[in-house]
PDB file of N, CA and C in Angstrom:
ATOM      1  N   UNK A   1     117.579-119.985-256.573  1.00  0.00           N
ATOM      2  CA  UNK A   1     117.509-121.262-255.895  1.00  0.00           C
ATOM      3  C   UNK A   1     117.397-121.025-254.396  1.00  0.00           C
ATOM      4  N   UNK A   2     116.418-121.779-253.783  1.00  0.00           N
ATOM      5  CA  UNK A   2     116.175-121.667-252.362  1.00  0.00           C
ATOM      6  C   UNK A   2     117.112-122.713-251.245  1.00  0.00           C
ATOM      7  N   UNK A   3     117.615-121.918-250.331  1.00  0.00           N
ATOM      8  CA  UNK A   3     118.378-122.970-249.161  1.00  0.00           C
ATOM      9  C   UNK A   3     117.176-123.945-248.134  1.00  0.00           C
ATOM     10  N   UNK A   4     116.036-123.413-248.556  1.00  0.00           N
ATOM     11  CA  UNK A   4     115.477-124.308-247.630  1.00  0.00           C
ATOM     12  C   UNK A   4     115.463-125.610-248.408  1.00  0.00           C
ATOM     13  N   UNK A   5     115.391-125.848-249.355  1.00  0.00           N
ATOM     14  CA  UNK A   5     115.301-126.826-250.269  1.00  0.00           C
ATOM     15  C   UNK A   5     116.300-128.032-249.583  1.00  0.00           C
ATOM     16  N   UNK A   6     117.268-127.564-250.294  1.00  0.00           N
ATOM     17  CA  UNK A   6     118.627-128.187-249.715  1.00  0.00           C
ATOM     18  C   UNK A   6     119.086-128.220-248.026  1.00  0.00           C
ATOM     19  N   UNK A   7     118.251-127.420-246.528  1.00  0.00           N
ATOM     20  CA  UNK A   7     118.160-127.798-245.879  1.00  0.00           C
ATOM     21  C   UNK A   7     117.208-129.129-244.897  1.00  0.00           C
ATOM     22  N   UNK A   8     116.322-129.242-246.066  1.00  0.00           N
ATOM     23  CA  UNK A   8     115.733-130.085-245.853  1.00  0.00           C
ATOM     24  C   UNK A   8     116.178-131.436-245.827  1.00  0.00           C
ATOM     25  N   UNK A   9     117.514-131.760-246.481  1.00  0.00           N
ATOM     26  CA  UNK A   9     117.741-133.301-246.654  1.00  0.00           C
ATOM     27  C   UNK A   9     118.635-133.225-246.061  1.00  0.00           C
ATOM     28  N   UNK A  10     119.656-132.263-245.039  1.00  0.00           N
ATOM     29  CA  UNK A  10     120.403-132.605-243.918  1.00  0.00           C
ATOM     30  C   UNK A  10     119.902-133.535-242.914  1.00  0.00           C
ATOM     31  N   UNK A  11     120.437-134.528-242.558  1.00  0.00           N
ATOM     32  CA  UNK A  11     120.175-135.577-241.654  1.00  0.00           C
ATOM     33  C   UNK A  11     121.406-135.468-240.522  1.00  0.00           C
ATOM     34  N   UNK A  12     121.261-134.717-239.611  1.00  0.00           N
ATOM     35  CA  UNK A  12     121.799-134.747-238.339  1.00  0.00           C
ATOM     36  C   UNK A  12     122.488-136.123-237.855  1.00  0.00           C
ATOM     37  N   UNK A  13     123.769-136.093-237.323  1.00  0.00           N
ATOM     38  CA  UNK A  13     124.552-137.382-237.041  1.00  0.00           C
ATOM     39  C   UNK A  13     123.733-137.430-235.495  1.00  0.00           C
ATOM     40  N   UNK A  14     123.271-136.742-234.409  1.00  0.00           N
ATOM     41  CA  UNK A  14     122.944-136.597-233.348  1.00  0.00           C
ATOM     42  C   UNK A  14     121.466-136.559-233.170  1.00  0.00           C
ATOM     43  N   UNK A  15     120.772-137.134-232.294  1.00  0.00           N
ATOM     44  CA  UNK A  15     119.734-136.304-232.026  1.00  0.00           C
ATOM     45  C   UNK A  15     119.115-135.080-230.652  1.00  0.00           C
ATOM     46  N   UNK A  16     118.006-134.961-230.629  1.00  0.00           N
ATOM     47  CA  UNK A  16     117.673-133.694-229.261  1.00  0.00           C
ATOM     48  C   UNK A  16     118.478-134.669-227.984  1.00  0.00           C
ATOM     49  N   UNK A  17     117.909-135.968-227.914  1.00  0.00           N
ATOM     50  CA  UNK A  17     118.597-136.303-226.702  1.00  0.00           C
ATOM     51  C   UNK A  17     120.031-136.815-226.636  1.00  0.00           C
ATOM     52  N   UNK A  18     120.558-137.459-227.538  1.00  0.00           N
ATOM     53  CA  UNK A  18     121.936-137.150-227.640  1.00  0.00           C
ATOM     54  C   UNK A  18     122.992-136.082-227.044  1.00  0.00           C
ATOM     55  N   UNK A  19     122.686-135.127-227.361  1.00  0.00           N
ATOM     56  CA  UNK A  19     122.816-133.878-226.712  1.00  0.00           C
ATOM     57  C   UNK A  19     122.612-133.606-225.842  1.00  0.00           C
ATOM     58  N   UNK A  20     121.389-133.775-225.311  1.00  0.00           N
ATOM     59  CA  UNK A  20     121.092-133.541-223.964  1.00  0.00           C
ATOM     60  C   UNK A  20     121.663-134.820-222.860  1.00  0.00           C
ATOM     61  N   UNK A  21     122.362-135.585-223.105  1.00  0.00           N
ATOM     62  CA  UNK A  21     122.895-136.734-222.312  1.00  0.00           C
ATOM     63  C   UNK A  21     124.601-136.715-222.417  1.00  0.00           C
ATOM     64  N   UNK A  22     124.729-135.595-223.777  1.00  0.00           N
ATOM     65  CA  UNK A  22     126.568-135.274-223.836  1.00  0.00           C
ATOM     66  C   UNK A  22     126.753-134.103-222.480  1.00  0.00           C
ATOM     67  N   UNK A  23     125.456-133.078-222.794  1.00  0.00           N
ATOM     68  CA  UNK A  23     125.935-131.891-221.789  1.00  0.00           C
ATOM     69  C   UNK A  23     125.802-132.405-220.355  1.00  0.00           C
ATOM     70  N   UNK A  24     124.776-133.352-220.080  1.00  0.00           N
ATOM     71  CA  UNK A  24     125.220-133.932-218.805  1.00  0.00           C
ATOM     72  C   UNK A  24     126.211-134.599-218.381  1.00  0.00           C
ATOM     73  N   UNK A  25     126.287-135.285-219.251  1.00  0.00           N
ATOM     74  CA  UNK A  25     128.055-136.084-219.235  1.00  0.00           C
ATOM     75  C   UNK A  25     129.049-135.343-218.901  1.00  0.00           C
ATOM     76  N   UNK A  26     128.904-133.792-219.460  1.00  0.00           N
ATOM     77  CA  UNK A  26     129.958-133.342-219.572  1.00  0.00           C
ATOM     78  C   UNK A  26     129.870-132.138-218.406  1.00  0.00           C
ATOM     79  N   UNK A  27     129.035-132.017-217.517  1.00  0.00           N
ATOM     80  CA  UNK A  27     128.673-131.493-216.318  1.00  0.00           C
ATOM     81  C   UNK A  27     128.861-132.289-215.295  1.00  0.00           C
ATOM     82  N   UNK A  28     129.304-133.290-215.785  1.00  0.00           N
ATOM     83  CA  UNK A  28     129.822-134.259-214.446  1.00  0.00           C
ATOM     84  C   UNK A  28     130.637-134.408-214.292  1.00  0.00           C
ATOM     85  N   UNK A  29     131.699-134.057-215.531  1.00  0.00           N
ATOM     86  CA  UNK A  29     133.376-135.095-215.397  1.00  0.00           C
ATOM     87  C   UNK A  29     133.523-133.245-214.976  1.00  0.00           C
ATOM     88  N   UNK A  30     132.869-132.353-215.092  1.00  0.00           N
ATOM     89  CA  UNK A  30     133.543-131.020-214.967  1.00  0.00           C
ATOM     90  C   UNK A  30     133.417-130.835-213.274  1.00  0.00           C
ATOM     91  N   UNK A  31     132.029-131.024-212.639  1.00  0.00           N
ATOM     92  CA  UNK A  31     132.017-131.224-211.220  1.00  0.00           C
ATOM     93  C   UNK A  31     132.969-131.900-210.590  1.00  0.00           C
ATOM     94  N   UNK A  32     133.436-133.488-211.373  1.00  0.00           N
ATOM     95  CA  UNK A  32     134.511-133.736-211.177  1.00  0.00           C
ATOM     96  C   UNK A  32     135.846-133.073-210.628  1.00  0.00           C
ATOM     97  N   UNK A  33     135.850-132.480-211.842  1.00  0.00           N
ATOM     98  CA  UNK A  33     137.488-132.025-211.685  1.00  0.00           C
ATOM     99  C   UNK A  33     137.433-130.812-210.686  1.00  0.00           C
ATOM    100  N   UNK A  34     136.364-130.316-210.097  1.00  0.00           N
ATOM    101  CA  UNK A  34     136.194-128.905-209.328  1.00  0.00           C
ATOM    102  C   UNK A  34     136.382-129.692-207.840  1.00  0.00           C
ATOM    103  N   UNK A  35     136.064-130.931-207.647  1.00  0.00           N
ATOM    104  CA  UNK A  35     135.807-131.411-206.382  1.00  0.00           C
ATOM    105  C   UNK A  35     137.169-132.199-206.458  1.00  0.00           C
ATOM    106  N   UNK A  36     137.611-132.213-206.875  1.00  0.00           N
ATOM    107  CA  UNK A  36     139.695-132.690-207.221  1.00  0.00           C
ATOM    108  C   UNK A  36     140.602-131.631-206.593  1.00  0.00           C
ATOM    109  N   UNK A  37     139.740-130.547-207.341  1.00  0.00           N
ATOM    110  CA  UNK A  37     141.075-129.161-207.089  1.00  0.00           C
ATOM    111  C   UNK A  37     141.299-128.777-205.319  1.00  0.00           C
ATOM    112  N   UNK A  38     142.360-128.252-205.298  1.00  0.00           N
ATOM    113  CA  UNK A  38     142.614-127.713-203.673  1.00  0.00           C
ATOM    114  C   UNK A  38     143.319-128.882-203.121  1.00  0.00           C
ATOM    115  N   UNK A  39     142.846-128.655-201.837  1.00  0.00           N
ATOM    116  CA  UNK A  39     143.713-129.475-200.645  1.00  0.00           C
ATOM    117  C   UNK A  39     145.417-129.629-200.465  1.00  0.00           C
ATOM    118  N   UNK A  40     146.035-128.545-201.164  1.00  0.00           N
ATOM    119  CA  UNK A  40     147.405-128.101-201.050  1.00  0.00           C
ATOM    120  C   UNK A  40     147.688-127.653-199.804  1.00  0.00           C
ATOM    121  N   UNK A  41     148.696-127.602-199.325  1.00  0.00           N
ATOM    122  CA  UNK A  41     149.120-126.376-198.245  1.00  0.00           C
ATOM    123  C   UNK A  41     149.817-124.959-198.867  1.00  0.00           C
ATOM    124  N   UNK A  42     149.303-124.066-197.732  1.00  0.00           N
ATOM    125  CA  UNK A  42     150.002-122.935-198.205  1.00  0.00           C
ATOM    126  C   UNK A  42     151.211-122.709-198.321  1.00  0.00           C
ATOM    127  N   UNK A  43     151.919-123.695-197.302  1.00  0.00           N
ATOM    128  CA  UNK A  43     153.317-123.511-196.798  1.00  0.00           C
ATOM    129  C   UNK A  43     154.190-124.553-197.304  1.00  0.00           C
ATOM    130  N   UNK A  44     155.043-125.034-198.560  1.00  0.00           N
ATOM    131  CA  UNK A  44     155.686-126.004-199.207  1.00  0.00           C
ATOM    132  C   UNK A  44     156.007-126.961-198.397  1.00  0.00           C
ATOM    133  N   UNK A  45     156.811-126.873-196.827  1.00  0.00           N
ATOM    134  CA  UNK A  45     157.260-127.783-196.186  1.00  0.00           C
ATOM    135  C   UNK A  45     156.239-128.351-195.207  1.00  0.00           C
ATOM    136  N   UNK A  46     155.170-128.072-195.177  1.00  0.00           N
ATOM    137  CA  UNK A  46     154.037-128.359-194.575  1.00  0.00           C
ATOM    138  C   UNK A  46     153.136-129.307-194.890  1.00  0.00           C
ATOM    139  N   UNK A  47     153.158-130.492-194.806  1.00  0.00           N
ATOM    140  CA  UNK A  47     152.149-131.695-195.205  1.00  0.00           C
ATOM    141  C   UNK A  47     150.786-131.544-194.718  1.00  0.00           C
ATOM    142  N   UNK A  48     149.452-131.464-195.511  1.00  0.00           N
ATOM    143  CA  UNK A  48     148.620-131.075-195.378  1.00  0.00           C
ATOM    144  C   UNK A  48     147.988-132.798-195.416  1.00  0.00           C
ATOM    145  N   UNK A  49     147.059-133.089-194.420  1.00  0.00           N
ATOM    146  CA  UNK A  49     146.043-134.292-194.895  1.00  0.00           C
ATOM    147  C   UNK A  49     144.923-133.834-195.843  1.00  0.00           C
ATOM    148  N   UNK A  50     144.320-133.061-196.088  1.00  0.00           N
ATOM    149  CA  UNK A  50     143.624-132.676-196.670  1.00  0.00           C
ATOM    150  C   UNK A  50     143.079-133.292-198.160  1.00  0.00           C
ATOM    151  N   UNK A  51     144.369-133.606-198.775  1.00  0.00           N
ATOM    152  CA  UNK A  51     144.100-134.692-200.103  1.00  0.00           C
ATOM    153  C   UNK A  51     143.750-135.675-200.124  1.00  0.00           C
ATOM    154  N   UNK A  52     143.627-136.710-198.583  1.00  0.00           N
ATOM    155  CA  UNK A  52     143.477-137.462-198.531  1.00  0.00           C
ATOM    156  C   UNK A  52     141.864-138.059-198.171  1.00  0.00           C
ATOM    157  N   UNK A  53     141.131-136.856-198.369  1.00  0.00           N
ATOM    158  CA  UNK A  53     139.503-136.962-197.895  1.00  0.00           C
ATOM    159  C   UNK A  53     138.837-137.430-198.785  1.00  0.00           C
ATOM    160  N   UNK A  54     137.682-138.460-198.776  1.00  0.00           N
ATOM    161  CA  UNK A  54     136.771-138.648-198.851  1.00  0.00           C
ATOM    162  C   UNK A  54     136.383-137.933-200.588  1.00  0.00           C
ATOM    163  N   UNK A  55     136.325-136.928-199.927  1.00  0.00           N
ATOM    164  CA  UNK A  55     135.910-136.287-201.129  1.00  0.00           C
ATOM    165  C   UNK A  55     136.341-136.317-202.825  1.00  0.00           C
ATOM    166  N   UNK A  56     137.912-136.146-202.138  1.00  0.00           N
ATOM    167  CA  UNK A  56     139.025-136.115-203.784  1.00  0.00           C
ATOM    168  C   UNK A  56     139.306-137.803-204.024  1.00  0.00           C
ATOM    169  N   UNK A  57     138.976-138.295-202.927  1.00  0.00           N
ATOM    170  CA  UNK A  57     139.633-139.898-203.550  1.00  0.00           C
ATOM    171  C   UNK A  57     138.489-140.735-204.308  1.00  0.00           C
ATOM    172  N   UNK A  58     137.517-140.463-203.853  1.00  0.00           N
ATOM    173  CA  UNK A  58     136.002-141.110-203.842  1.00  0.00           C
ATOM    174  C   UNK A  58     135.085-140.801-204.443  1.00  0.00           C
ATOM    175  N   UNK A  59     134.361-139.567-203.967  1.00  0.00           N
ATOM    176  CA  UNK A  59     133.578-138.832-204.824  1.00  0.00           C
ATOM    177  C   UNK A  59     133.595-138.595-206.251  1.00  0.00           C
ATOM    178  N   UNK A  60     134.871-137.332-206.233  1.00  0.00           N
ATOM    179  CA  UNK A  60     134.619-136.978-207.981  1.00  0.00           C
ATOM    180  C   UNK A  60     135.269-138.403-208.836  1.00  0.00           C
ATOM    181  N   UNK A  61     136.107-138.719-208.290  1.00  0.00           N
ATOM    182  CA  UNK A  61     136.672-139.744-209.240  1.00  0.00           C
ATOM    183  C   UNK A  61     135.147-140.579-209.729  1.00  0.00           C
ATOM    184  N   UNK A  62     134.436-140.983-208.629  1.00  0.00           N
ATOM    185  CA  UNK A  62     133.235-141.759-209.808  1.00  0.00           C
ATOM    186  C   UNK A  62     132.296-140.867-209.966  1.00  0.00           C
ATOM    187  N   UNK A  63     132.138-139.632-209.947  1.00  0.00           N
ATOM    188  CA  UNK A  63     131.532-138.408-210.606  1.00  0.00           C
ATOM    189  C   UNK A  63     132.263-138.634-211.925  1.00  0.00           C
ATOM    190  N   UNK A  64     133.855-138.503-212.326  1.00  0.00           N
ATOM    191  CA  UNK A  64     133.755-137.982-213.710  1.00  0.00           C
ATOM    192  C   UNK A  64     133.865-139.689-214.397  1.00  0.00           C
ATOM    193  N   UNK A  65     134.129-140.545-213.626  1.00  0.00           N
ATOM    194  CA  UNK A  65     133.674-141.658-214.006  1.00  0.00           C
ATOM    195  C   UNK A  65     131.996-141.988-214.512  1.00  0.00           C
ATOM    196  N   UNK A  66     131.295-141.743-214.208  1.00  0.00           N
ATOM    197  CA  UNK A  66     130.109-141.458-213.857  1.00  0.00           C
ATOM    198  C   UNK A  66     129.747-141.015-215.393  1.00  0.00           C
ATOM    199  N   UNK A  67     130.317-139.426-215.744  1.00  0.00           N
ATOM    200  CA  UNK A  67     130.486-138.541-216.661  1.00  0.00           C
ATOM    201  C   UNK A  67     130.889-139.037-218.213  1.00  0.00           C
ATOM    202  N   UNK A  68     131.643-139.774-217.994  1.00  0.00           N
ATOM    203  CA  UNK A  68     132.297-140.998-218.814  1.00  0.00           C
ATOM    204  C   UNK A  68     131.461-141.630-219.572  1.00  0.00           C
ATOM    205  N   UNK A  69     130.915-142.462-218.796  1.00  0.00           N
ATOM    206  CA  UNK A  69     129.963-143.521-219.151  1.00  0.00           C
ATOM    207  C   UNK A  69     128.761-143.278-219.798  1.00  0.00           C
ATOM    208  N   UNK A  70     128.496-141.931-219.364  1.00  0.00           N
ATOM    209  CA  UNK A  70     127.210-141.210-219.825  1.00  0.00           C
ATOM    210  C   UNK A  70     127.752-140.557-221.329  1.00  0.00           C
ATOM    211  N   UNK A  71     128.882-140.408-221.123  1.00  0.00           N
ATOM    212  CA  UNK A  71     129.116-139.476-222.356  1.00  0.00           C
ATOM    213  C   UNK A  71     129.151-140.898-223.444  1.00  0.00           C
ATOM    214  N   UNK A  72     129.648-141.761-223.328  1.00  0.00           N
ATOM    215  CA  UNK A  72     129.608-143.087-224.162  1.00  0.00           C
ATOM    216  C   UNK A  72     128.535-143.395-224.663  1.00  0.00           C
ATOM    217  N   UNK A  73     127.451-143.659-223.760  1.00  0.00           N
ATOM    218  CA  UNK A  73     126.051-143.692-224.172  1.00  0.00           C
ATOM    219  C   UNK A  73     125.202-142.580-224.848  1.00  0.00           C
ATOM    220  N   UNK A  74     125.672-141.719-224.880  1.00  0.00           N
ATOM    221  CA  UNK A  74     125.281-140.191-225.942  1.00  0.00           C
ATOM    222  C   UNK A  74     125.479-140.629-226.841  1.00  0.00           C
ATOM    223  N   UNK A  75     126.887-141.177-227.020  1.00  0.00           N
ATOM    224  CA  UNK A  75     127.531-141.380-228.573  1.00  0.00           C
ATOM    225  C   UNK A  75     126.841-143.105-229.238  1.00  0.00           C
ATOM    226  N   UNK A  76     126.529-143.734-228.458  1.00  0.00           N
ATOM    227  CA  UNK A  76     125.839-144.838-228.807  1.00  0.00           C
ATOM    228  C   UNK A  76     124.795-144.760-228.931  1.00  0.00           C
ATOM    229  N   UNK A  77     123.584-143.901-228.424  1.00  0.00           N
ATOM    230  CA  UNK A  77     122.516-144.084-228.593  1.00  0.00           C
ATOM    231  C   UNK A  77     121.759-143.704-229.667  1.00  0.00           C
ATOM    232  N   UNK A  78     120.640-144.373-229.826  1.00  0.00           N
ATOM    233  CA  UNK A  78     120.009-144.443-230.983  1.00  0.00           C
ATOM    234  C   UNK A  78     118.704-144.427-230.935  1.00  0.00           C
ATOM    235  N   UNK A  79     117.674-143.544-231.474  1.00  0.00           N
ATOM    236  CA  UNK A  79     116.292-143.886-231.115  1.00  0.00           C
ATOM    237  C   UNK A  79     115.892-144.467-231.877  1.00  0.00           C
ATOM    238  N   UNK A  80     114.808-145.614-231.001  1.00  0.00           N
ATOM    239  CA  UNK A  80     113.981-146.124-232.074  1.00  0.00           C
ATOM    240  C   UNK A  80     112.926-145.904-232.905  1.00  0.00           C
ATOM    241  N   UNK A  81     112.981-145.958-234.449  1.00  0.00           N
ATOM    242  CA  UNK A  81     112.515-145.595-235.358  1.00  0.00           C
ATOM    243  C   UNK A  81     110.876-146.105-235.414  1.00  0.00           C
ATOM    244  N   UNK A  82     109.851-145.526-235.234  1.00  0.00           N
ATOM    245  CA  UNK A  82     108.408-146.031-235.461  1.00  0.00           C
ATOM    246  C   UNK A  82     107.933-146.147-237.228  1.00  0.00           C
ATOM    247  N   UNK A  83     107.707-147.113-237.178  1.00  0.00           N
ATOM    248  CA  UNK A  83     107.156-147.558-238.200  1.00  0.00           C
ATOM    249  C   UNK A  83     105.986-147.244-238.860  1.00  0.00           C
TER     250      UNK A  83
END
């Protein structure tokens, strides 16, 4: 008995772009979290402004927001079927 047989009637829950709209999704909430990290001080008793930039409050937050939304629409989408 042949496996191609029986690979033939696998029907994939996903398709090519599905995928290709999860790994972006998921390259964003990850840029995200890279543009989060840092802005500590070296020195414990030392208050650093640094957390308070632009960058960590603003940016990634609607980067992995961003990431989110996209990843939702991976999981929703659906192509349309030609007749």
């Amino acid at each position: 008995m042949s496996k191609t047989n029986n690979e033939s009637n696998v029907m994939m829950v996903f398709g090519k772009k599905n995928y290709l709209f999860m790994i972006i999704g998921i390259a964003l909430i990850a840029i995200g979290l890279v543009l989060l990290a840092g802005g500590g001080s070296k020195d414990p008793a030392v208050f650093s402004d640094e957390i308070f930039n632009t960058r960590r409050l603003v940016i990634a937050p609607l980067l992995m927001l961003a990431g989110f939304v996209i990843e939702i629409f991976a999981i929703m989408y659906r192509e349309k079927k030609s007749e």
